[in-house]
N, C-alpha and C. Protein backbone atom coordinates (compact mmCIF):
# COMPACT_ATOMS: atom_id res chain seq x y z
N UNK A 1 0.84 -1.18 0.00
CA UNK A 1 0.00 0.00 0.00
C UNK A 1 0.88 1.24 0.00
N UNK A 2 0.79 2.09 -0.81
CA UNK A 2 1.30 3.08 -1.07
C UNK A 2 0.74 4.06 -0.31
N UNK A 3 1.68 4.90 0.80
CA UNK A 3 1.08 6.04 1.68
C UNK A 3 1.73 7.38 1.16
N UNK A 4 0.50 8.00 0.59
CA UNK A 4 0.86 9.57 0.30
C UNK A 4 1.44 10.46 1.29
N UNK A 5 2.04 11.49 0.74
CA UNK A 5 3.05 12.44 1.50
C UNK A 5 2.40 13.92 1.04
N UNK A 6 1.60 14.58 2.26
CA UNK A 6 1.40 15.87 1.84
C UNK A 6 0.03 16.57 2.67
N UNK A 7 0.09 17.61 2.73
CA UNK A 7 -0.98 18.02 4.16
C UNK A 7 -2.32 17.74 3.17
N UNK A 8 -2.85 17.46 2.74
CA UNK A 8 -3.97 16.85 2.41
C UNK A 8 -4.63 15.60 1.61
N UNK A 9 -4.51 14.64 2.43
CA UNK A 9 -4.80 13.17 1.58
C UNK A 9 -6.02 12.85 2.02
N UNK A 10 -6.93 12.19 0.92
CA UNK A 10 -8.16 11.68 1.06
C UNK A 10 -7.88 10.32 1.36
N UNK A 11 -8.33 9.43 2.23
CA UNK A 11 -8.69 8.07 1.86
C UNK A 11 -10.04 7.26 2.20
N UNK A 12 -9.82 5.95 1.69
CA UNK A 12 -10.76 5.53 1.76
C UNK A 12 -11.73 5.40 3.60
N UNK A 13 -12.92 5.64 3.32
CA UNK A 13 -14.00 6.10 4.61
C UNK A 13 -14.63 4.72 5.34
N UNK A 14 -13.88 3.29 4.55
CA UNK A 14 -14.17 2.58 4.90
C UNK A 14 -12.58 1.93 5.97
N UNK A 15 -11.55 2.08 5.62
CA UNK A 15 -10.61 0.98 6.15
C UNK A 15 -9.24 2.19 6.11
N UNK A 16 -9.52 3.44 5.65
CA UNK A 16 -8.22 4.56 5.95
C UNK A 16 -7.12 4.31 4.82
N UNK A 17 -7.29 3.46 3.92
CA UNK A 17 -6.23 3.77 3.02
C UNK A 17 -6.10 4.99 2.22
N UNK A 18 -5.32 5.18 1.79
CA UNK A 18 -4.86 6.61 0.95
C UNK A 18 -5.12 6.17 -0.30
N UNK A 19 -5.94 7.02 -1.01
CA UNK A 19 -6.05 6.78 -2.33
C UNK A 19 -6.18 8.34 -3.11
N UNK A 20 -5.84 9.38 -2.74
CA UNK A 20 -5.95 10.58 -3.65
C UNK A 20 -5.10 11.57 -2.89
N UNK A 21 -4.88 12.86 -3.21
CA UNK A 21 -3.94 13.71 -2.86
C UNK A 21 -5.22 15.57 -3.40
N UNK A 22 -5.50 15.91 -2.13
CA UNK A 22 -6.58 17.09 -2.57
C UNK A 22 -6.23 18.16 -3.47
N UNK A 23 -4.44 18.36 -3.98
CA UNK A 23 -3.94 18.92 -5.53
C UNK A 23 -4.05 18.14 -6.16
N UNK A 24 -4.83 17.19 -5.97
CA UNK A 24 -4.93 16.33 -7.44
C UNK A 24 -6.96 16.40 -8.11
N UNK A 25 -7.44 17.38 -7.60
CA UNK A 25 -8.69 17.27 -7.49
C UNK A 25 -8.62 18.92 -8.84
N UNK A 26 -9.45 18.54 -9.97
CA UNK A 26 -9.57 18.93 -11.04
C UNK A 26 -11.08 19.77 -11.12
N UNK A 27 -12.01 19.25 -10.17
CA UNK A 27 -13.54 19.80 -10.23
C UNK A 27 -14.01 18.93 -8.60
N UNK A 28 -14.86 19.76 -7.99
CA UNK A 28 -16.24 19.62 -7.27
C UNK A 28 -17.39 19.75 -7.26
N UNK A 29 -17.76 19.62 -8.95
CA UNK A 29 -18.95 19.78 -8.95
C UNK A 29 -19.59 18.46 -9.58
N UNK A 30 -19.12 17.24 -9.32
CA UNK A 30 -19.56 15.93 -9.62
C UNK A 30 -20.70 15.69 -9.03
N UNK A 31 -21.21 14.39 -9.83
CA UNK A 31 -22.43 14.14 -8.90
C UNK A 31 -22.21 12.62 -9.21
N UNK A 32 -21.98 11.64 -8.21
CA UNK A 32 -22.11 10.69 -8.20
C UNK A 32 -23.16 9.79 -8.00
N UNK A 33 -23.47 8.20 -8.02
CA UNK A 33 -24.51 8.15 -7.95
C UNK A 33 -24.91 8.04 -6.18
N UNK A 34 -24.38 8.19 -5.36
CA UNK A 34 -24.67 8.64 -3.74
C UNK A 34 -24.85 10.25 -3.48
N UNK A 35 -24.70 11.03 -4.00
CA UNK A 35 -24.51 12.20 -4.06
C UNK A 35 -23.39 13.06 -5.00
N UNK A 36 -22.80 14.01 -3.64
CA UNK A 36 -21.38 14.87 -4.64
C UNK A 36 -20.47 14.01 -4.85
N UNK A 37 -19.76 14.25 -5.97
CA UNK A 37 -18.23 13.57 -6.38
C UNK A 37 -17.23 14.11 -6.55
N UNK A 38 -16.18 14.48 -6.47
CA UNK A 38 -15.00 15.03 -6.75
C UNK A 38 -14.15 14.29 -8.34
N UNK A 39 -14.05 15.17 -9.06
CA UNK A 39 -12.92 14.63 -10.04
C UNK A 39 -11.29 15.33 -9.83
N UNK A 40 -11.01 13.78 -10.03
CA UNK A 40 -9.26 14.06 -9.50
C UNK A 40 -7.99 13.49 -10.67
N UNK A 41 -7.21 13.76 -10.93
CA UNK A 41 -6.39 13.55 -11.98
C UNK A 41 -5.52 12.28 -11.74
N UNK A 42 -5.59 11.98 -10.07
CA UNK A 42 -4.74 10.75 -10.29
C UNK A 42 -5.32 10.42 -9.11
N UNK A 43 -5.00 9.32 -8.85
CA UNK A 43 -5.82 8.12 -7.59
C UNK A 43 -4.59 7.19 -7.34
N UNK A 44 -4.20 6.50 -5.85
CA UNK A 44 -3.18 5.52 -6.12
C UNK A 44 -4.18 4.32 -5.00
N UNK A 45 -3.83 3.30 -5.14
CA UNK A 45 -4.05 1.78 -3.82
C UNK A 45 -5.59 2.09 -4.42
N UNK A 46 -5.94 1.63 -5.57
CA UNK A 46 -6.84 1.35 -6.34
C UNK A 46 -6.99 -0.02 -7.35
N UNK A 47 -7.98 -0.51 -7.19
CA UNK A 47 -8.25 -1.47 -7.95
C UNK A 47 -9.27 -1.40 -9.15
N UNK A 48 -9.40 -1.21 -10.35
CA UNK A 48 -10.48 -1.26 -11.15
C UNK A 48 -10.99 -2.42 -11.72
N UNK A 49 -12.16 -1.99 -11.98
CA UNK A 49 -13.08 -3.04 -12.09
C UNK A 49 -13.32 -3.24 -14.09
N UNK A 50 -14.19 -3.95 -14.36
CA UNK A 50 -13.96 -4.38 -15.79
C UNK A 50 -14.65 -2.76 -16.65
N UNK A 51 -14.29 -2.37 -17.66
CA UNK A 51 -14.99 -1.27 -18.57
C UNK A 51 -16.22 -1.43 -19.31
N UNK A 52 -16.83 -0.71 -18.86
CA UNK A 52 -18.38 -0.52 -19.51
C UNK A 52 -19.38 0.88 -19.94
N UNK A 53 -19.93 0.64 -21.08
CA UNK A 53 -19.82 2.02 -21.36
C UNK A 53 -21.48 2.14 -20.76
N UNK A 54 -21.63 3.38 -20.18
CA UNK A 54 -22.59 3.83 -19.11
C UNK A 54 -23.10 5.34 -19.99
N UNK A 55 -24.45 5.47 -19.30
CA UNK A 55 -24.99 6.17 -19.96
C UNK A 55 -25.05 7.46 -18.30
N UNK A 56 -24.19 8.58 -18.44
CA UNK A 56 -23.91 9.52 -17.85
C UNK A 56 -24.96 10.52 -17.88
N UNK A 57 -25.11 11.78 -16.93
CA UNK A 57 -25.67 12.81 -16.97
C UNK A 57 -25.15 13.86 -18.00
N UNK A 58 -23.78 13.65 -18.30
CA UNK A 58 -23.25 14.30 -19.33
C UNK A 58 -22.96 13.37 -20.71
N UNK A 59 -23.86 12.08 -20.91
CA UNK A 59 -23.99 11.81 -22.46
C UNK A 59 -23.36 10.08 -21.41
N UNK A 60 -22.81 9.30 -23.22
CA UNK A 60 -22.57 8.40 -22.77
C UNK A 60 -20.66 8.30 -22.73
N UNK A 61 -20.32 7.43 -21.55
CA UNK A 61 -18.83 6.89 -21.62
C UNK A 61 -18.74 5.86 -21.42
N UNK A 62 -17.24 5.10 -21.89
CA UNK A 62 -17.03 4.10 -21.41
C UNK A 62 -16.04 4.34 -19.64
N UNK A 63 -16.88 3.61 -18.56
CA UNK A 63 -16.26 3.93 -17.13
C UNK A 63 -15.62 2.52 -16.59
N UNK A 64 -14.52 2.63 -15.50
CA UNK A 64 -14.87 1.45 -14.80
C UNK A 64 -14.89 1.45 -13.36
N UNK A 65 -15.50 0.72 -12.65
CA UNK A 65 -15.42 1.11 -11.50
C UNK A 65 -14.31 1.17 -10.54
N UNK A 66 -13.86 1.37 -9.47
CA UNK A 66 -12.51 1.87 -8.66
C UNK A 66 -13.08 1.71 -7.66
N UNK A 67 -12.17 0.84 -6.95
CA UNK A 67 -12.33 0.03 -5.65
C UNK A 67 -11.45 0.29 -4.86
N UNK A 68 -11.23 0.39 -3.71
CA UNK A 68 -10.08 0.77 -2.78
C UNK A 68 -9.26 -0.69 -2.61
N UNK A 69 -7.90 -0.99 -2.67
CA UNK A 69 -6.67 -1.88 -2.75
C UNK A 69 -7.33 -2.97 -1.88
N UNK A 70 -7.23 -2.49 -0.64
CA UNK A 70 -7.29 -2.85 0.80
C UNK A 70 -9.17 -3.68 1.07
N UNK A 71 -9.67 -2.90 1.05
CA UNK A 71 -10.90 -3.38 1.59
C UNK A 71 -12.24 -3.87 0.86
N UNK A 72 -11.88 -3.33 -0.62
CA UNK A 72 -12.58 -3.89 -1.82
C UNK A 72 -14.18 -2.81 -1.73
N UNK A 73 -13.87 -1.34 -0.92
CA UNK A 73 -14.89 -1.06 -1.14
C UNK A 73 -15.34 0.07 -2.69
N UNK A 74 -16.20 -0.09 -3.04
CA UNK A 74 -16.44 1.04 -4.50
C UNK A 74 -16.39 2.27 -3.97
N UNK A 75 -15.20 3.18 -4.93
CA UNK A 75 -14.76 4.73 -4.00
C UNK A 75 -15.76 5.51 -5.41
N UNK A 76 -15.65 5.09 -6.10
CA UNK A 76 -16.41 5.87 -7.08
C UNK A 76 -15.83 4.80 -9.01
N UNK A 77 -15.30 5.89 -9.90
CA UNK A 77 -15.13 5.29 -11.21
C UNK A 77 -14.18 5.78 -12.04
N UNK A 78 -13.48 5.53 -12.50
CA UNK A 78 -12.40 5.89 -13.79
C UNK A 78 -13.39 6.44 -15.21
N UNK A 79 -13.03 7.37 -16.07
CA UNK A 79 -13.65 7.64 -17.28
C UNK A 79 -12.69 7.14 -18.35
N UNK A 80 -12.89 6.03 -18.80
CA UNK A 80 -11.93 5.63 -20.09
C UNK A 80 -11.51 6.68 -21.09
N UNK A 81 -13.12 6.34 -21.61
CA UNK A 81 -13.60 7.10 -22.87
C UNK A 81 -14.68 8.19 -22.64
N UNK A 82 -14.70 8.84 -23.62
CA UNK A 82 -16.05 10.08 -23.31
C UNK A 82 -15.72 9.99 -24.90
N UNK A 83 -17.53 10.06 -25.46
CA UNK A 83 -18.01 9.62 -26.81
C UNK A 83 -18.07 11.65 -27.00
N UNK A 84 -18.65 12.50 -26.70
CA UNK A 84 -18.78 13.73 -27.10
C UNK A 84 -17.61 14.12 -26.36
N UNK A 85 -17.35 15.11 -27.73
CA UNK A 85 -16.11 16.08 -27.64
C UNK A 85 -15.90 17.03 -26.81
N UNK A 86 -16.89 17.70 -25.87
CA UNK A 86 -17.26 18.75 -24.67
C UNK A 86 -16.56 17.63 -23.40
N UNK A 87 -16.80 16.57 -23.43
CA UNK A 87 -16.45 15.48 -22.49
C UNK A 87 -15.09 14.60 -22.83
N UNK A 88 -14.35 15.20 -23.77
CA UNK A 88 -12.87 14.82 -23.67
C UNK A 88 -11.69 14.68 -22.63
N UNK A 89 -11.89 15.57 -22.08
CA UNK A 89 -11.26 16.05 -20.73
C UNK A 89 -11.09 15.61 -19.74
N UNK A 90 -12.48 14.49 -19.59
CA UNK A 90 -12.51 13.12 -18.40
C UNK A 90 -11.88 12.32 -18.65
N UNK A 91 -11.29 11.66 -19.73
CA UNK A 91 -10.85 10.00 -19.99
C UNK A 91 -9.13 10.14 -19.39
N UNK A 92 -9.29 9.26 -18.53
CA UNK A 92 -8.38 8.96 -17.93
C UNK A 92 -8.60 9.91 -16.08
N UNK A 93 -9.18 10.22 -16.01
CA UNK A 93 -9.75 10.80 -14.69
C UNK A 93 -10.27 10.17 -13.61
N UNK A 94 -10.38 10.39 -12.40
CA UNK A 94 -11.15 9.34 -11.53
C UNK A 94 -12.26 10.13 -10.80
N UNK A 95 -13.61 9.67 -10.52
CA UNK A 95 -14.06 10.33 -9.93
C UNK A 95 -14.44 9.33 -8.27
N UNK A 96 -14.52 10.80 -7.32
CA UNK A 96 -14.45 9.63 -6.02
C UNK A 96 -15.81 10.39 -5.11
N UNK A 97 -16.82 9.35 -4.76
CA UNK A 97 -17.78 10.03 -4.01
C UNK A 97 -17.34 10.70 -2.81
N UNK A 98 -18.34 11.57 -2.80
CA UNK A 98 -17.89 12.21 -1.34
C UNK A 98 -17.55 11.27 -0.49
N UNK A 99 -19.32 10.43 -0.10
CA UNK A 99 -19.11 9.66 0.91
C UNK A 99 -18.47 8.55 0.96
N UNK A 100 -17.71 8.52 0.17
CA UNK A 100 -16.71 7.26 0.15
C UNK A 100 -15.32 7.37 0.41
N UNK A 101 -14.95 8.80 1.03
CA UNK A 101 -13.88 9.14 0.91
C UNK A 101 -13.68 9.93 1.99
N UNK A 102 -12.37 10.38 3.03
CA UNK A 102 -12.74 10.99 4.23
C UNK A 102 -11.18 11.86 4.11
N UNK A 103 -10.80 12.67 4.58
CA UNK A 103 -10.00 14.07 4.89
C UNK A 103 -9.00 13.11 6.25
N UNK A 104 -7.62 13.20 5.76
CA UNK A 104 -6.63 13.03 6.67
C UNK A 104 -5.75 13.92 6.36
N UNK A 105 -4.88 14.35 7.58
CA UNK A 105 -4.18 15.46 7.83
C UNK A 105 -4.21 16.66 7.43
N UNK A 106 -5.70 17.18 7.75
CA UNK A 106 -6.25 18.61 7.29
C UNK A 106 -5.97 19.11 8.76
């Protein structure tokens, strides 16, 4: 398990692993399907799940889901692909629910 270095790391809200870094957060205005989501540019002690293309609030992509290393819980999803050109910008992005995710060393 890889432990991030830096006054603001998210991890997972189930078991405390580190999986994001809060300069790595690109937008807060996600909406996941539990609520808010954060999109972040990189994620680490992640596991993804198989690719499937999903039909989004912003059109359709291919996503997959993202699981935390450690405890196997769903933190939110990866954007492969994004089919419209306004939605280029996501593929390769992660998005992580709020509530799946908790604030260490703030």
């Amino acid at each position: 398990m890889a432990k991030l270095v830096g006054p603001r790391v998210y991890s997972c809200s189930h078991c405390g692993n580190h999986v994001c870094l809060h300069d790595d957060i690109i937008s807060k205005a996600f909406q996941g399907r539990n609520g808010h989501a954060f999109l972040f540019s990189h994620a680490v002690n992640i596991i993804m799940g198989p690719k499937e293309d999903r039909q989004l609030m912003t059109g359709l992509h291919t996503v997959a889901d993202i699981y935390c290393r450690d405890c196997g819980e769903v933190l939110g999803w990866k954007y492969e692909r994004a089919y419209e050109e306004t939605q280029k910008y996501k593929e390769g992005k992660f998005v992580f629910e709020k509530l799946r995710i908790i604030k260490e060393n703030w």
